[in-house]
C-alpha atoms as a PDB file:
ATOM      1  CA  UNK A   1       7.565 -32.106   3.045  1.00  0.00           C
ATOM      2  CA  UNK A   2       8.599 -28.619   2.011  1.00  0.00           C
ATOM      3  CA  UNK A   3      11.779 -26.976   3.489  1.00  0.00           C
ATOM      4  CA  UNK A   4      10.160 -23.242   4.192  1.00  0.00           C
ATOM      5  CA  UNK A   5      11.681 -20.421   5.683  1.00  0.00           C
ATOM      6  CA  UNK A   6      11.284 -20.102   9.592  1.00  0.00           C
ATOM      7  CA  UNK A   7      10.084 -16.247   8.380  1.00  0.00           C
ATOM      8  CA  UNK A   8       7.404 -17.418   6.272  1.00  0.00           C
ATOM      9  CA  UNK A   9       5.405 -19.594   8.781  1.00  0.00           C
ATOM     10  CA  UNK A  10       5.169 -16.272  10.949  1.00  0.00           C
ATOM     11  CA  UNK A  11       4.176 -14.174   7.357  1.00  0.00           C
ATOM     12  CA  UNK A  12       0.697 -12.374   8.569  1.00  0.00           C
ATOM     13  CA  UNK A  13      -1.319 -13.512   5.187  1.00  0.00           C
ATOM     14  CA  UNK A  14      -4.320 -14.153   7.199  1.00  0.00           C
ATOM     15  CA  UNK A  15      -5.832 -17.545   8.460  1.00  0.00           C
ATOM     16  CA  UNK A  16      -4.976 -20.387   6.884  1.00  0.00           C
ATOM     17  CA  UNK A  17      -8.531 -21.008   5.311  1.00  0.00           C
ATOM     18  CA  UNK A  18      -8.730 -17.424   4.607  1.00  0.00           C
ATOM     19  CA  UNK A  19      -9.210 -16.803   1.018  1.00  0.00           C
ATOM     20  CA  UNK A  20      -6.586 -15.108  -1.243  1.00  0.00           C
ATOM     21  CA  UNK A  21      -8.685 -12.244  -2.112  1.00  0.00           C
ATOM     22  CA  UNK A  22      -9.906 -11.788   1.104  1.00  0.00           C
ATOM     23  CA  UNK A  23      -6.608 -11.401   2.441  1.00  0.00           C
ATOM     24  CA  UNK A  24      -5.474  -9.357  -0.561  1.00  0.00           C
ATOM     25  CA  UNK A  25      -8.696  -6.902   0.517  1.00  0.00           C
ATOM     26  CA  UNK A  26      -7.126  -6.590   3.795  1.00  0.00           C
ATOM     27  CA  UNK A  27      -3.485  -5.119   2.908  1.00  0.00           C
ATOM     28  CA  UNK A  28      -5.151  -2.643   0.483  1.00  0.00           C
ATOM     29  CA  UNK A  29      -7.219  -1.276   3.681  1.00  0.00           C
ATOM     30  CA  UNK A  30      -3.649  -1.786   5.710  1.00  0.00           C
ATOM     31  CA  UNK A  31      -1.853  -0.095   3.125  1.00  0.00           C
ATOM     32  CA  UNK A  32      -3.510   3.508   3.565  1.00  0.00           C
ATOM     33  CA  UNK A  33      -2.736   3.169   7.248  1.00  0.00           C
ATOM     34  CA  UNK A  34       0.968   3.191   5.981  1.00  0.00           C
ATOM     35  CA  UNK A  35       1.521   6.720   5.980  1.00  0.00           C
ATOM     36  CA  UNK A  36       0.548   6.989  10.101  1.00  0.00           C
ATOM     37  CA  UNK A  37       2.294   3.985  11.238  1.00  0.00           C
ATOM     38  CA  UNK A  38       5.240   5.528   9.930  1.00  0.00           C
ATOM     39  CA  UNK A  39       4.936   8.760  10.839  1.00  0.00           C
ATOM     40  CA  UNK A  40       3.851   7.486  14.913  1.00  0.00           C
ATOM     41  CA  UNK A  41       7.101   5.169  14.542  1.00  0.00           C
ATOM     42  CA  UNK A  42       9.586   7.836  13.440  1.00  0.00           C
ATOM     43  CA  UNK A  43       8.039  10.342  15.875  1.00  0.00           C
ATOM     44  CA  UNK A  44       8.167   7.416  18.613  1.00  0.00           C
ATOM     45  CA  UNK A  45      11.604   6.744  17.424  1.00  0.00           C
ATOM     46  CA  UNK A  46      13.253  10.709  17.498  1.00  0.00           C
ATOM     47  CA  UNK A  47      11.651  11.033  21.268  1.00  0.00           C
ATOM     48  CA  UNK A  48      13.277   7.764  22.534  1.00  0.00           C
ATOM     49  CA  UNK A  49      10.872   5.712  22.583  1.00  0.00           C
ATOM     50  CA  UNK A  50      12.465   2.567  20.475  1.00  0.00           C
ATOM     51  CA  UNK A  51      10.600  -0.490  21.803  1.00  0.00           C
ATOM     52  CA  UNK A  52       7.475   1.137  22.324  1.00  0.00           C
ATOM     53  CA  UNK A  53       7.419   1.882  18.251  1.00  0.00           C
ATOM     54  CA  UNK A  54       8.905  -0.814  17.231  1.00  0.00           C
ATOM     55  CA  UNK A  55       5.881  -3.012  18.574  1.00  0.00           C
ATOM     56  CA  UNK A  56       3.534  -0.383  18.369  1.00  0.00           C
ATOM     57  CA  UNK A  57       4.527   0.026  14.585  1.00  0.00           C
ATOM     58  CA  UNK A  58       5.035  -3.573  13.660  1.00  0.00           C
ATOM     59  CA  UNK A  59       2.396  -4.881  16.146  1.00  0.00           C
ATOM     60  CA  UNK A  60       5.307  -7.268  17.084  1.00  0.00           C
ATOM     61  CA  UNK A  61       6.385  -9.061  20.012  1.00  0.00           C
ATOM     62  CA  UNK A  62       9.495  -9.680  21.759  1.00  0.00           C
ATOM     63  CA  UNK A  63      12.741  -9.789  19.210  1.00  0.00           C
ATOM     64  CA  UNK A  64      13.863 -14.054  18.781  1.00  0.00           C
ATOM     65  CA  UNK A  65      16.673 -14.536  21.528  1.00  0.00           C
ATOM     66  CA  UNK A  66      20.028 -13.582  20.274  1.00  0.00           C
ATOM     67  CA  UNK A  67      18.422 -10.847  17.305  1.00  0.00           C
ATOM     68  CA  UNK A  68      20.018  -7.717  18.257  1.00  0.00           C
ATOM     69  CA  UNK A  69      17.451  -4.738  19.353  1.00  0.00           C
ATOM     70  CA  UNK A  70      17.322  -1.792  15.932  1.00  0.00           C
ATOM     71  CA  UNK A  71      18.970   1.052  16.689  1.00  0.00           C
ATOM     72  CA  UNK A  72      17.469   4.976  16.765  1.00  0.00           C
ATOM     73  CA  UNK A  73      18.498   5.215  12.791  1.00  0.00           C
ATOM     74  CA  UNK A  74      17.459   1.782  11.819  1.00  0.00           C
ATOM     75  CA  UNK A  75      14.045   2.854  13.216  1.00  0.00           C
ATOM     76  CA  UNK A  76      13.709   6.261  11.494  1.00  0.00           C
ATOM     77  CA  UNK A  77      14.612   4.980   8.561  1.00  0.00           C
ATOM     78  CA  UNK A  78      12.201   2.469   8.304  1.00  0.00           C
ATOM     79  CA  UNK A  79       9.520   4.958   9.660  1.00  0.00           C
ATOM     80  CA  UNK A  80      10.750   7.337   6.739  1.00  0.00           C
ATOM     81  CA  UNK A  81      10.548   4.672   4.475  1.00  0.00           C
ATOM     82  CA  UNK A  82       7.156   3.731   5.307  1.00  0.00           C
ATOM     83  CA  UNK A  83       5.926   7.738   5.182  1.00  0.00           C
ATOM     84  CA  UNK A  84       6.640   7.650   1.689  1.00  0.00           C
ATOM     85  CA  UNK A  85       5.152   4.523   1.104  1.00  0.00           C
ATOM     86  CA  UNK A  86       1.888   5.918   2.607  1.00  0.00           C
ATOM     87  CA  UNK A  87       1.887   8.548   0.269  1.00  0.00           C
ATOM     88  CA  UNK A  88       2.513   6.256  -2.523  1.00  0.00           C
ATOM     89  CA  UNK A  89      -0.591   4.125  -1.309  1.00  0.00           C
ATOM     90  CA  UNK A  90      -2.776   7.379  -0.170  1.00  0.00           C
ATOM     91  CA  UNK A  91      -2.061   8.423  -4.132  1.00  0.00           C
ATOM     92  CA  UNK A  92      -3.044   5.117  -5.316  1.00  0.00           C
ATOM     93  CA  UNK A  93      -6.400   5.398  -3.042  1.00  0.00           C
ATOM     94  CA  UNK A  94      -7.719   8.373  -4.230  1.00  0.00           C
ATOM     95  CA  UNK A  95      -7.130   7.274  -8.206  1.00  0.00           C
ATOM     96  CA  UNK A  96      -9.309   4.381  -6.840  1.00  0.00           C
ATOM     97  CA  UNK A  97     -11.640   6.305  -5.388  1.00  0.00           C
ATOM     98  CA  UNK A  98     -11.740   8.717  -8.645  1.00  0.00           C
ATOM     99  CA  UNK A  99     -11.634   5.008 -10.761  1.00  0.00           C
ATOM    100  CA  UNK A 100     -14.983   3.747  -8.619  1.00  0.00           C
ATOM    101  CA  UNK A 101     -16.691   7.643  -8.677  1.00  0.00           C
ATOM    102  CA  UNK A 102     -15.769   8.058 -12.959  1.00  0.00           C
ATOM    103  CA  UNK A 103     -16.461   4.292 -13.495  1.00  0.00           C
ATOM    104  CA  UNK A 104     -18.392   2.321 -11.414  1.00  0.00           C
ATOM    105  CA  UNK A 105     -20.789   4.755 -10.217  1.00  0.00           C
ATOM    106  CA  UNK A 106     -20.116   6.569 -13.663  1.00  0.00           C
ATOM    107  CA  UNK A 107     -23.953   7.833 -14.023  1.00  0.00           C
ATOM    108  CA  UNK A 108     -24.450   8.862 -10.661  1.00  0.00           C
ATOM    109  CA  UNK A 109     -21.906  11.636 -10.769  1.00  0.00           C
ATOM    110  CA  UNK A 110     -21.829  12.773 -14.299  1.00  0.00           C
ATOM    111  CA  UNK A 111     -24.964  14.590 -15.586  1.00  0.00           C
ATOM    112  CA  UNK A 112     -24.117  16.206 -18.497  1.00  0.00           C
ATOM    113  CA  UNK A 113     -25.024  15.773 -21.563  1.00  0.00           C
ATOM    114  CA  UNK A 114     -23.127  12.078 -23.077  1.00  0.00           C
ATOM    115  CA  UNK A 115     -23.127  13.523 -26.729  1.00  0.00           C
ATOM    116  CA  UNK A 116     -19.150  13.460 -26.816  1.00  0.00           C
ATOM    117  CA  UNK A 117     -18.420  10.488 -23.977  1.00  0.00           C
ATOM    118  CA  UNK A 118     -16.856   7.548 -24.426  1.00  0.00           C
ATOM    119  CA  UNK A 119     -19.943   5.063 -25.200  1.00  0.00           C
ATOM    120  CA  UNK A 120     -22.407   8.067 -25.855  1.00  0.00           C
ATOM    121  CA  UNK A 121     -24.491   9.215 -26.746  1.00  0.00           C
ATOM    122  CA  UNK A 122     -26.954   7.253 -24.629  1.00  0.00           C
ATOM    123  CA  UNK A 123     -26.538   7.518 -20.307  1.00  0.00           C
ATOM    124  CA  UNK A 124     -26.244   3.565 -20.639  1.00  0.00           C
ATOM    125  CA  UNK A 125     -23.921   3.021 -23.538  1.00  0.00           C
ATOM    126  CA  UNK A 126     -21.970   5.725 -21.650  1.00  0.00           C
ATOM    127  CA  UNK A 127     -22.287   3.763 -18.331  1.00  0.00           C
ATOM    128  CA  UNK A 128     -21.268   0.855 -19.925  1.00  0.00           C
ATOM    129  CA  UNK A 129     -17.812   1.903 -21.134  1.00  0.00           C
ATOM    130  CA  UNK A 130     -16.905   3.468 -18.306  1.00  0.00           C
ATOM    131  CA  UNK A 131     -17.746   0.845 -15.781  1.00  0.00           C
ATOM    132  CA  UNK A 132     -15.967  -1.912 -18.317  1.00  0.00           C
ATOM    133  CA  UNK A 133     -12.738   0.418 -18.620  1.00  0.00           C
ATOM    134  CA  UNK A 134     -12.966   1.095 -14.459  1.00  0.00           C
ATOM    135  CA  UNK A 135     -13.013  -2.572 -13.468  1.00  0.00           C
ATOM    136  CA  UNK A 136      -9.828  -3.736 -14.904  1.00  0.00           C
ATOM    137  CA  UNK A 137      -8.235  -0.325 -13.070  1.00  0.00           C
ATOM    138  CA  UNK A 138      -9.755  -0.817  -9.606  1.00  0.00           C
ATOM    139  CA  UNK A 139      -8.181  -4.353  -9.426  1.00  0.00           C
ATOM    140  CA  UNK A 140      -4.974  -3.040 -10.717  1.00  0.00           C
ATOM    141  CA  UNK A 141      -5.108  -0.775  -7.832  1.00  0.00           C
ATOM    142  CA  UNK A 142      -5.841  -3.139  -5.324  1.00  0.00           C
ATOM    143  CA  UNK A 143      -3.256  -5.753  -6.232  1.00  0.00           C
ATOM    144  CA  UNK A 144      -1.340  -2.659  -5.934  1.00  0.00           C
ATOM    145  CA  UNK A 145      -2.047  -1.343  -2.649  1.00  0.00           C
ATOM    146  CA  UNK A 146      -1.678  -4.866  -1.597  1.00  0.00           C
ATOM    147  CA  UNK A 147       1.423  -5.220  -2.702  1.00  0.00           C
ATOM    148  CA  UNK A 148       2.752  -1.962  -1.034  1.00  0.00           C
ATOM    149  CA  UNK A 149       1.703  -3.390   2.233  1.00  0.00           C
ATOM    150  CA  UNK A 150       3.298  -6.695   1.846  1.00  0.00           C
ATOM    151  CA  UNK A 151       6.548  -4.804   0.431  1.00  0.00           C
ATOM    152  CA  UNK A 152       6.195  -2.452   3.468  1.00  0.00           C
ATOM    153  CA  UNK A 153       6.435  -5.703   5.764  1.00  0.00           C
ATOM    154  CA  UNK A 154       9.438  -7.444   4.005  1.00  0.00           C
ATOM    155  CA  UNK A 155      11.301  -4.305   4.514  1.00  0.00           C
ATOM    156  CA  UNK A 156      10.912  -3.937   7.844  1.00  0.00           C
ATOM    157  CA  UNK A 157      11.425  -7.322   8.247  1.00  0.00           C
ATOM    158  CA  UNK A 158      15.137  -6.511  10.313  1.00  0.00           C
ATOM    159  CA  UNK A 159      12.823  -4.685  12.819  1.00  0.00           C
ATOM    160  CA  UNK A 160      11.518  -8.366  13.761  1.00  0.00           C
ATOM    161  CA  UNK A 161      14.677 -10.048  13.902  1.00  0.00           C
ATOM    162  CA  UNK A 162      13.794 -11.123  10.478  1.00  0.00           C
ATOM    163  CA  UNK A 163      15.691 -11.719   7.386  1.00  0.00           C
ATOM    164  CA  UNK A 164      14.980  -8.857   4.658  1.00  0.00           C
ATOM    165  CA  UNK A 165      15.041  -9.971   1.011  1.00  0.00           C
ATOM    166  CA  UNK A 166      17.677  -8.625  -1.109  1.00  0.00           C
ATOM    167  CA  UNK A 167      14.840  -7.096  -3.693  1.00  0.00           C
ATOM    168  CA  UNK A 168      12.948  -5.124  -1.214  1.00  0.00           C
ATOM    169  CA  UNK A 169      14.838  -1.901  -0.635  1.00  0.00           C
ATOM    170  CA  UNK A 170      15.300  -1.137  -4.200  1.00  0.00           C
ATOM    171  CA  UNK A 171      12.034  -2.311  -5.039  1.00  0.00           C
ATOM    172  CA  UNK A 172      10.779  -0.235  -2.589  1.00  0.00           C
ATOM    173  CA  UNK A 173      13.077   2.866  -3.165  1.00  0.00           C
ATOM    174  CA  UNK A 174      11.555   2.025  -7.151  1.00  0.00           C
ATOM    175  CA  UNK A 175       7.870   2.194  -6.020  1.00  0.00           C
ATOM    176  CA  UNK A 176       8.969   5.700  -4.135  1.00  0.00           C
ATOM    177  CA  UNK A 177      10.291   7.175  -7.331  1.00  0.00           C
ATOM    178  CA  UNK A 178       7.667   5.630  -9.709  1.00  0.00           C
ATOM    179  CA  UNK A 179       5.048   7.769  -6.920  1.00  0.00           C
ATOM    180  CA  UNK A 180       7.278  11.054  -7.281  1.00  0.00           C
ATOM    181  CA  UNK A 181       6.672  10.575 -11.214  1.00  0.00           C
ATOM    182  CA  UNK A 182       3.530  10.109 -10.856  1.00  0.00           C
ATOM    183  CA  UNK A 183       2.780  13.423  -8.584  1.00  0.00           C
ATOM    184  CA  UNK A 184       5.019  15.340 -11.309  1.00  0.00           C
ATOM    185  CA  UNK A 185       3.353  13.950 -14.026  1.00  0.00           C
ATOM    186  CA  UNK A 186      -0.301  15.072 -12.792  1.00  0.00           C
ATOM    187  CA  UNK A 187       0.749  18.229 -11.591  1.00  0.00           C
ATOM    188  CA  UNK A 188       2.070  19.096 -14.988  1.00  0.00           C
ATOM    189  CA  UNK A 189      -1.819  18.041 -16.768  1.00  0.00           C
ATOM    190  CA  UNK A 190      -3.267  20.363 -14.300  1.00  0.00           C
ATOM    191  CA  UNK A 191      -4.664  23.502 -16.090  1.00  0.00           C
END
């Protein structure tokens, strides 16, 4: 028998016969949805109503007997916090969308001439290359996006009467920075 945490028995990772990727599928589609659960819960949060966005938000039910109810700034921090995780995972969608559109669907939406692309100069060698060099980055993405919505849930963990892990914050303040770069970065290759 394996001594788990009470937390992890309650972890939303799907049914138990659920697959992995399955489940992994549906916190990438969860993780777009960051960006307005946050921004309903600090809203919720600056016009009073706490409990309403705290189960709202977390789609949680009554706080464990004894866990203390979060507070006005607990709650618009988190909802802050999970703004700019949105943006970090709306960021990350659209390079997946532009990764599936430039890859996968490669010769569908590129009709110029392959003389000078990467596997030219045939359509198919061209196809080829860019559909092999896609793949790899559309499951990079979703592991990704997955992973901002399961970071997004251990640090709002408090909000459930939950123990937070000490990595989360910083790994999440980390992911927040790592987006900023990011945004600067492309902004700066823009002609």
């Amino acid at each position: 028998m394996t001594n788990r945490h009470p937390a992890a028995a309650r972890r939303p990772d799907g049914p138990p016969g659920q697959p992995r990727l399955a489940t992994a599928a549906r916190h990438a589609g969860q993780a777009v949805t960051l960006f307005p659960a946050g921004a309903l819960a600090l809203c919720s949060a600056l016009t009073g109503h706490r409990e309403a966005a705290r189960r709202r938000w977390l789609r949680a039910g009554p706080l464990p007997l004894g866990a203390p109810s979060p507070g006005a700034a607990r709650l618009v921090f988190h909802g802050a916090l999970t703004i700019l995780l949105g943006v970090v995972a709306l960021l990350l969608a659209g390079a997946l969308t532009l990764a599936i559109a430039r890859g996968l669907l490669y010769g569908f939406v590129d009709r110029t001439p392959h003389d000078s692309d990467w596997g030219g100069p045939t359509l198919a060698g061209a196809w080829l290359v860019h559909f092999a060099v896609s793949v790899p980055c559309v499951a990079l993405a979703l592991v990704i996006l997955d992973g901002l919505t399961r970071l997004n849930r251990h640090t709002t963990a408090p909000l459930r009467g939950e123990r937070r892990p000490a990595w989360a914050l910083p790994t999440a303040v980390l992911a927040c920075v790592l987006g900023l770069l990011f945004v600067i970065a492309f902004v700066h290759q823009l002609p």
